[in-house]
N, C-alpha and C. Protein backbone atom coordinates (compact mmCIF):
# COMPACT_ATOMS: atom_id res chain seq x y z
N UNK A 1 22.72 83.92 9.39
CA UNK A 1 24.13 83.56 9.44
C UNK A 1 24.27 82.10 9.02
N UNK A 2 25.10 81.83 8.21
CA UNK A 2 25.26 80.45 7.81
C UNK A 2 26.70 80.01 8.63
N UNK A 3 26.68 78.16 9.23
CA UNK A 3 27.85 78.28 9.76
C UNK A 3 27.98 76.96 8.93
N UNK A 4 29.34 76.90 8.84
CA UNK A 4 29.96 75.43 8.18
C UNK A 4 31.01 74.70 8.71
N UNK A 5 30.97 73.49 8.97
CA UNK A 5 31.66 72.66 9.68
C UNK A 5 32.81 72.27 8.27
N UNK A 6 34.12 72.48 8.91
CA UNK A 6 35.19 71.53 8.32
C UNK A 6 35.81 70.87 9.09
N UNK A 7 36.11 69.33 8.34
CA UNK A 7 37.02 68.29 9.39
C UNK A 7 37.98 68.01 8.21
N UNK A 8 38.94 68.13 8.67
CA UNK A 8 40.28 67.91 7.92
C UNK A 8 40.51 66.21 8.65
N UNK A 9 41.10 65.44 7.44
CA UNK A 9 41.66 64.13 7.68
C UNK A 9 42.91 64.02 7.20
N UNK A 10 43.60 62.81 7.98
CA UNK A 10 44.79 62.78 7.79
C UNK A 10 45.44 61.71 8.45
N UNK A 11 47.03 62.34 8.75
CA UNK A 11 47.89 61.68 9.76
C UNK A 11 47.57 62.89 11.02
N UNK A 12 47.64 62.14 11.99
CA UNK A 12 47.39 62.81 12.99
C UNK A 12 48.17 63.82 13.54
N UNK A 13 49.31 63.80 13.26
CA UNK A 13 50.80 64.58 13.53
C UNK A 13 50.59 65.40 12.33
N UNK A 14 50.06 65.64 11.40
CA UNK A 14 49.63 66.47 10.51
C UNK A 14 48.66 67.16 10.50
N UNK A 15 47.57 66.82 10.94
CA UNK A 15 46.36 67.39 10.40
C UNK A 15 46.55 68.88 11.64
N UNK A 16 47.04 68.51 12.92
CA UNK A 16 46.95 69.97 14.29
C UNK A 16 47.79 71.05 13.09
N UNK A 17 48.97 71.24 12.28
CA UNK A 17 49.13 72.65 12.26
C UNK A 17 48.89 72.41 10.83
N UNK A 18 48.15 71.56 10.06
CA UNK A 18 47.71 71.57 9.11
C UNK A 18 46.18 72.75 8.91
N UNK A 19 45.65 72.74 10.58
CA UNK A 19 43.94 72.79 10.82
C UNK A 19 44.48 74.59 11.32
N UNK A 20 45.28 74.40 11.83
CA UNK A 20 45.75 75.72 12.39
C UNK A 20 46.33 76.88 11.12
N UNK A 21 47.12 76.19 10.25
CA UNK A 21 46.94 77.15 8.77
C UNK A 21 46.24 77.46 8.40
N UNK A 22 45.18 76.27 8.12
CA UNK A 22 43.79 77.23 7.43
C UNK A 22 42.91 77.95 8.39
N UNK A 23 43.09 77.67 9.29
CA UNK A 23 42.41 78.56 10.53
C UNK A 23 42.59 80.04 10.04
N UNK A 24 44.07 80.25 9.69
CA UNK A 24 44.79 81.47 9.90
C UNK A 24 44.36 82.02 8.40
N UNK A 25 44.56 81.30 7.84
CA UNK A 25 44.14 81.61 5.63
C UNK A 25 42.57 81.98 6.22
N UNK A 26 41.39 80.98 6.48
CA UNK A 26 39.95 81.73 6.77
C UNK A 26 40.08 82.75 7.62
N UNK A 27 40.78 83.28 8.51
CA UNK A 27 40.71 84.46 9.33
C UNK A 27 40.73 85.51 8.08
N UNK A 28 41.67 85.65 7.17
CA UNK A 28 41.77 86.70 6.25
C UNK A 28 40.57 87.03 5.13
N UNK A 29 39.77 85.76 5.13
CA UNK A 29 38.66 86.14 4.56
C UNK A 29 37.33 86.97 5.55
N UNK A 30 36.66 87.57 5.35
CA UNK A 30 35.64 88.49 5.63
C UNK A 30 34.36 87.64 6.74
N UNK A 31 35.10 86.72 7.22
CA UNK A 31 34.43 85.66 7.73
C UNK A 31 33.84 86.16 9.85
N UNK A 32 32.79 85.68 9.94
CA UNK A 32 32.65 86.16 11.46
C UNK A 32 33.49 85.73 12.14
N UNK A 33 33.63 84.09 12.06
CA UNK A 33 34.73 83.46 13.08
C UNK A 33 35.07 82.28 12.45
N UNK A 34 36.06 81.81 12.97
CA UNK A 34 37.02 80.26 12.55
C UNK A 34 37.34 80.17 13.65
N UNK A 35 36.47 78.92 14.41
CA UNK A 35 37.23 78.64 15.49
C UNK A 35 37.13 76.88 15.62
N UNK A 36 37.92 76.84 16.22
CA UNK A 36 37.91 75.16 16.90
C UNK A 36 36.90 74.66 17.25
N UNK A 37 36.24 73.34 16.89
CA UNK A 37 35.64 72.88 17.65
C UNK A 37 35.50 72.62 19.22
N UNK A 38 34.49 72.80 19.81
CA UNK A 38 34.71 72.81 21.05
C UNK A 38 34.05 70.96 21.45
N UNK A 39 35.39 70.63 22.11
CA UNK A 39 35.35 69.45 22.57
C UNK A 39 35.31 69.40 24.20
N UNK A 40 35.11 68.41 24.74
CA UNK A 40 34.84 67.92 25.99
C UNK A 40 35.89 68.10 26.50
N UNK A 41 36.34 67.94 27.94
CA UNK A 41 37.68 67.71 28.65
C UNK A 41 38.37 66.41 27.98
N UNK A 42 39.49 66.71 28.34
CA UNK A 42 40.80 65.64 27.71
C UNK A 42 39.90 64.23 28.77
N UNK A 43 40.65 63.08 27.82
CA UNK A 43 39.96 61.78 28.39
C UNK A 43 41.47 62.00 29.59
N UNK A 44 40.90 60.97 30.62
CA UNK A 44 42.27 60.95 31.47
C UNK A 44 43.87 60.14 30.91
N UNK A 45 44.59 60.78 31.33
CA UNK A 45 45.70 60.15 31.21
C UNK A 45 46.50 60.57 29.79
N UNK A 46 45.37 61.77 28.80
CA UNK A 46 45.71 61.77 27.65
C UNK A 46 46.75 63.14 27.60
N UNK A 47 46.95 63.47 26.72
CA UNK A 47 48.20 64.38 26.49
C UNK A 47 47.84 65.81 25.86
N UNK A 48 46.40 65.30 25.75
CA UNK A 48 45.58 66.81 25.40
C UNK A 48 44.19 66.94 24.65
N UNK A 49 44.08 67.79 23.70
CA UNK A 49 42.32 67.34 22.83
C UNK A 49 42.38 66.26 22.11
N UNK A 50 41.54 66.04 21.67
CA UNK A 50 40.67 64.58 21.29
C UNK A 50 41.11 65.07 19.47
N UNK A 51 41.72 64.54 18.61
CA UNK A 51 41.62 64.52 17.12
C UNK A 51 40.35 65.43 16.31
N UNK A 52 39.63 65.13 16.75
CA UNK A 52 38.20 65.90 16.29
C UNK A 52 38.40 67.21 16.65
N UNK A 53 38.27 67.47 17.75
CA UNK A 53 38.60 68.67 17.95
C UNK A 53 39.53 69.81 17.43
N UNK A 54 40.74 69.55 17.81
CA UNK A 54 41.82 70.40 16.34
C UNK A 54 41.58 70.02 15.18
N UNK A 55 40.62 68.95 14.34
CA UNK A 55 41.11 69.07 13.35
C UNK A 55 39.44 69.44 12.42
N UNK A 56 38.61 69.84 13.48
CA UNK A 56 37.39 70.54 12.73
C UNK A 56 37.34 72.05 12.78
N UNK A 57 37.04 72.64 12.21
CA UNK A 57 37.07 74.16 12.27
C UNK A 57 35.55 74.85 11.74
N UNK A 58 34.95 75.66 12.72
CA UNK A 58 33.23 75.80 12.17
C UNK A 58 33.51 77.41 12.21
N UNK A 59 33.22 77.71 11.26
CA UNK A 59 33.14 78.62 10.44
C UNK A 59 31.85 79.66 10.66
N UNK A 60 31.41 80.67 10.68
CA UNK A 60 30.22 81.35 10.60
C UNK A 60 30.85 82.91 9.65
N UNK A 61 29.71 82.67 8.89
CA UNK A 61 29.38 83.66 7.71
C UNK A 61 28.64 84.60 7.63
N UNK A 62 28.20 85.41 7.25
CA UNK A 62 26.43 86.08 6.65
C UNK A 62 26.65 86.46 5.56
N UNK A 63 27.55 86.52 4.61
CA UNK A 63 27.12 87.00 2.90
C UNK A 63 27.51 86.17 2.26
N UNK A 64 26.80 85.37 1.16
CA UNK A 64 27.00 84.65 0.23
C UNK A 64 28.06 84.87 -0.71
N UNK A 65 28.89 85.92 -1.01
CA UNK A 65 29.98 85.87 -1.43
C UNK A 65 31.12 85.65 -0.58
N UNK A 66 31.12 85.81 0.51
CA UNK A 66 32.49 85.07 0.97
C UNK A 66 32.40 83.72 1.60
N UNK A 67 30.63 83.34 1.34
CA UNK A 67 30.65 81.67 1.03
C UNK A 67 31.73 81.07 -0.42
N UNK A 68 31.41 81.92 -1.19
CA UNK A 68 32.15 81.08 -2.28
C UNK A 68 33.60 81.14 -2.37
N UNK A 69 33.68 82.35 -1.64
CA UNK A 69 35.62 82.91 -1.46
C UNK A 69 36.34 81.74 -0.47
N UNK A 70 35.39 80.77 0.37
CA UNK A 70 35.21 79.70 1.25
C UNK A 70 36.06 78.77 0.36
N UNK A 71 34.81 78.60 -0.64
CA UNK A 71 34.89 77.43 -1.24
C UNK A 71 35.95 77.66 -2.16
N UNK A 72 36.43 78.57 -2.79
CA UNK A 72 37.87 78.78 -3.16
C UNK A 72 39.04 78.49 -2.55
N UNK A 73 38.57 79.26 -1.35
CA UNK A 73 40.24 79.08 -0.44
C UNK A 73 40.08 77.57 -0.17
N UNK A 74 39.01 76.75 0.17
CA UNK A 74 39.47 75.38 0.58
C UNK A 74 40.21 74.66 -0.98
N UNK A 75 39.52 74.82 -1.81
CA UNK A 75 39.62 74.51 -3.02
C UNK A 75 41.65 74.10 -3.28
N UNK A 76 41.81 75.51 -3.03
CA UNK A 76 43.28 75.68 -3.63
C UNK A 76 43.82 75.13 -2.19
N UNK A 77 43.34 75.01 -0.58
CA UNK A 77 44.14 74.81 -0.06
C UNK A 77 44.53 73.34 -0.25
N UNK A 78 43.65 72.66 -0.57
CA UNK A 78 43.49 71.14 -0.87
C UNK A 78 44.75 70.53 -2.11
N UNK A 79 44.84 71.55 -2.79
CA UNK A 79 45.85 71.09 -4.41
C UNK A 79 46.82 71.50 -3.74
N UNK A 80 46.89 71.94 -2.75
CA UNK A 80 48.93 72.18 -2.53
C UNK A 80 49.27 71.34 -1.76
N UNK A 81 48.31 70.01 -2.16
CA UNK A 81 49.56 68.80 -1.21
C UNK A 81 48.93 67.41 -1.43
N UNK A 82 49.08 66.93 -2.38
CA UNK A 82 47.83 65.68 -2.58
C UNK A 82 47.27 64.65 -1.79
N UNK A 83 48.33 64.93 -0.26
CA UNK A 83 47.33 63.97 0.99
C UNK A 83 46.29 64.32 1.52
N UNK A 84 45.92 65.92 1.08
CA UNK A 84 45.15 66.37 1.66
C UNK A 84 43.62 65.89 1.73
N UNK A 85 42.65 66.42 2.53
CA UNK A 85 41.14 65.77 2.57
C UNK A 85 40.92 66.11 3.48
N UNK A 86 39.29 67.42 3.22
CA UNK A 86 38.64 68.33 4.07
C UNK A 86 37.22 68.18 3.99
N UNK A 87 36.53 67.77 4.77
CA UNK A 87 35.18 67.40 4.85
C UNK A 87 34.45 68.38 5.06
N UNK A 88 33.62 68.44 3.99
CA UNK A 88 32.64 70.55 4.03
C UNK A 88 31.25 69.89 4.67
N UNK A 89 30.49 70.69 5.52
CA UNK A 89 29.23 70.18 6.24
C UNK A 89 28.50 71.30 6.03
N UNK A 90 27.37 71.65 5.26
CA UNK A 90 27.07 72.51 5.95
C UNK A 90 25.19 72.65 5.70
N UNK A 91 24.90 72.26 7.41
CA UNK A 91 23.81 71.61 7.56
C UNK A 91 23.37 70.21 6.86
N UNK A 92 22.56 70.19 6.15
CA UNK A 92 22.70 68.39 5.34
C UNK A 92 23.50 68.19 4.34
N UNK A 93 23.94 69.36 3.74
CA UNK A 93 24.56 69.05 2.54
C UNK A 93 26.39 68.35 2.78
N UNK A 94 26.90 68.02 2.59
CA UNK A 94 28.53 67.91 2.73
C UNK A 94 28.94 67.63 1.35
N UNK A 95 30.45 67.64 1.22
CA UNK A 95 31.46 67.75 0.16
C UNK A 95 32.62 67.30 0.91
N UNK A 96 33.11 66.15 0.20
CA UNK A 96 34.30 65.84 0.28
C UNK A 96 35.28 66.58 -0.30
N UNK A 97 36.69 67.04 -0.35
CA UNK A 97 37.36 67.53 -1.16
C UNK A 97 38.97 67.22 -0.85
N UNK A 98 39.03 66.48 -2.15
CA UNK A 98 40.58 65.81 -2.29
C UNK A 98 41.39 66.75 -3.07
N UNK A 99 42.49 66.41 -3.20
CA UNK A 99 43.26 67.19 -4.27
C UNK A 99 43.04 66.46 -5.54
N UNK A 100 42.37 65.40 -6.01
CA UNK A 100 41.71 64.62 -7.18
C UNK A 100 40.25 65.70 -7.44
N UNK A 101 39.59 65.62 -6.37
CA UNK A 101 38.42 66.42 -6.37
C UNK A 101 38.36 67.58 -6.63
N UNK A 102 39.61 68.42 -6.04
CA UNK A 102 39.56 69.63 -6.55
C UNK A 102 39.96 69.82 -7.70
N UNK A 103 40.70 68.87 -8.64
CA UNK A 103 41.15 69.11 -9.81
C UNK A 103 40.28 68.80 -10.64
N UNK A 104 38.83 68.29 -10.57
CA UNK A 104 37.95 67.29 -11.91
C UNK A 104 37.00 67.65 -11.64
N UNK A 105 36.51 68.35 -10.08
CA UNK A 105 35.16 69.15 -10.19
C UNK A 105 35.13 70.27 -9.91
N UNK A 106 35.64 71.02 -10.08
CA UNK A 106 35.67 72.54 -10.02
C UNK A 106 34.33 72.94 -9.97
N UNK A 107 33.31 72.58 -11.27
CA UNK A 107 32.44 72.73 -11.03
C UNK A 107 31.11 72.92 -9.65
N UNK A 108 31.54 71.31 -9.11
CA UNK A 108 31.10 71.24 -8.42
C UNK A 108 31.01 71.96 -7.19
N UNK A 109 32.32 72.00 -6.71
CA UNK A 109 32.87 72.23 -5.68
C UNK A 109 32.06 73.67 -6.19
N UNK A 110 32.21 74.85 -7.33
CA UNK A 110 31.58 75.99 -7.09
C UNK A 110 30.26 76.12 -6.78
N UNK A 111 29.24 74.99 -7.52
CA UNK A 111 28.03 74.90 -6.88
C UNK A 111 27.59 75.01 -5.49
N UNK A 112 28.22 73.92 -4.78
CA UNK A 112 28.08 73.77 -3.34
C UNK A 112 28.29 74.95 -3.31
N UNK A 113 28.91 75.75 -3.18
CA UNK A 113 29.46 76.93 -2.21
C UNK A 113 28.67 78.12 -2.85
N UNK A 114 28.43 78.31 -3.79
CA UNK A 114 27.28 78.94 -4.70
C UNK A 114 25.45 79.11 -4.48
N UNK A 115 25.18 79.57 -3.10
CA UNK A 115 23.98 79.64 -3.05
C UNK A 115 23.89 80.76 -2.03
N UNK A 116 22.66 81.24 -1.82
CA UNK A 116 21.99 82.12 -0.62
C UNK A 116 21.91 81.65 0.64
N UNK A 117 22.41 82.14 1.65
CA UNK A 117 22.05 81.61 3.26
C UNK A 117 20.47 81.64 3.32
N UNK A 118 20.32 80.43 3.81
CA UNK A 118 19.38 80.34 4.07
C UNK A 118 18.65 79.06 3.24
N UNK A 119 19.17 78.57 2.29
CA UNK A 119 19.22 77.68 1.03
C UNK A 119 18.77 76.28 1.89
């Protein structure tokens, strides 16, 4: 099973139902789970989770094609808004991906996402 960490950046008042859309877009792919990072208890006095928390989403897979259907859907989710910026982890490797990035490396961006679990 391959799992992949995404952290979405941003404005902070953006990024919670920004992280929660694509939550809902990776649910429709063939994916095991999309869930929230699991963070610690709220610090005291605070108003709820910690930034990190809503705005990473770890992912678990097992077939290399709906790794790349991954790297598509982030791809296009990234060009429909040019503030966007989603940090791909997965294990040592990472990928930044801007809406600049997704427009000039396509390439790239298919590489990364283009391999066998287990890679």
């Amino acid at each position: 099973m391959t799992t992949v960490s995404l952290t979405l950046h941003g404005d902070p008042e953006d990024v919670d139902s920004q992280a929660r859309q694509l939550r809902t877009e990776l649910l429709d792919l063939d994916v095991d789970s999309a869930d929230f990072a699991a963070g610690g208890p709220a610090p005291e006095l605070s108003k709820g989770a910690d930034a990190d928390t809503v705005s990473t989403i770890i992912v678990a897979l097992t077939t290399s094609p709906v790794l790349v259907q991954l790297g598509r859907v982030l791809r296009d989710w990234v060009r429909r808004d040019e503030r966007r910026k989603i940090e791909v982890r997965d294990g040592d490797r990472s990928i930044v991906l801007t809406n600049t990035t997704a427009e000039d490396n396509s390439a790239a961006i298919e590489a990364f996402f283009r391999r066998e679990p287990g890679d």
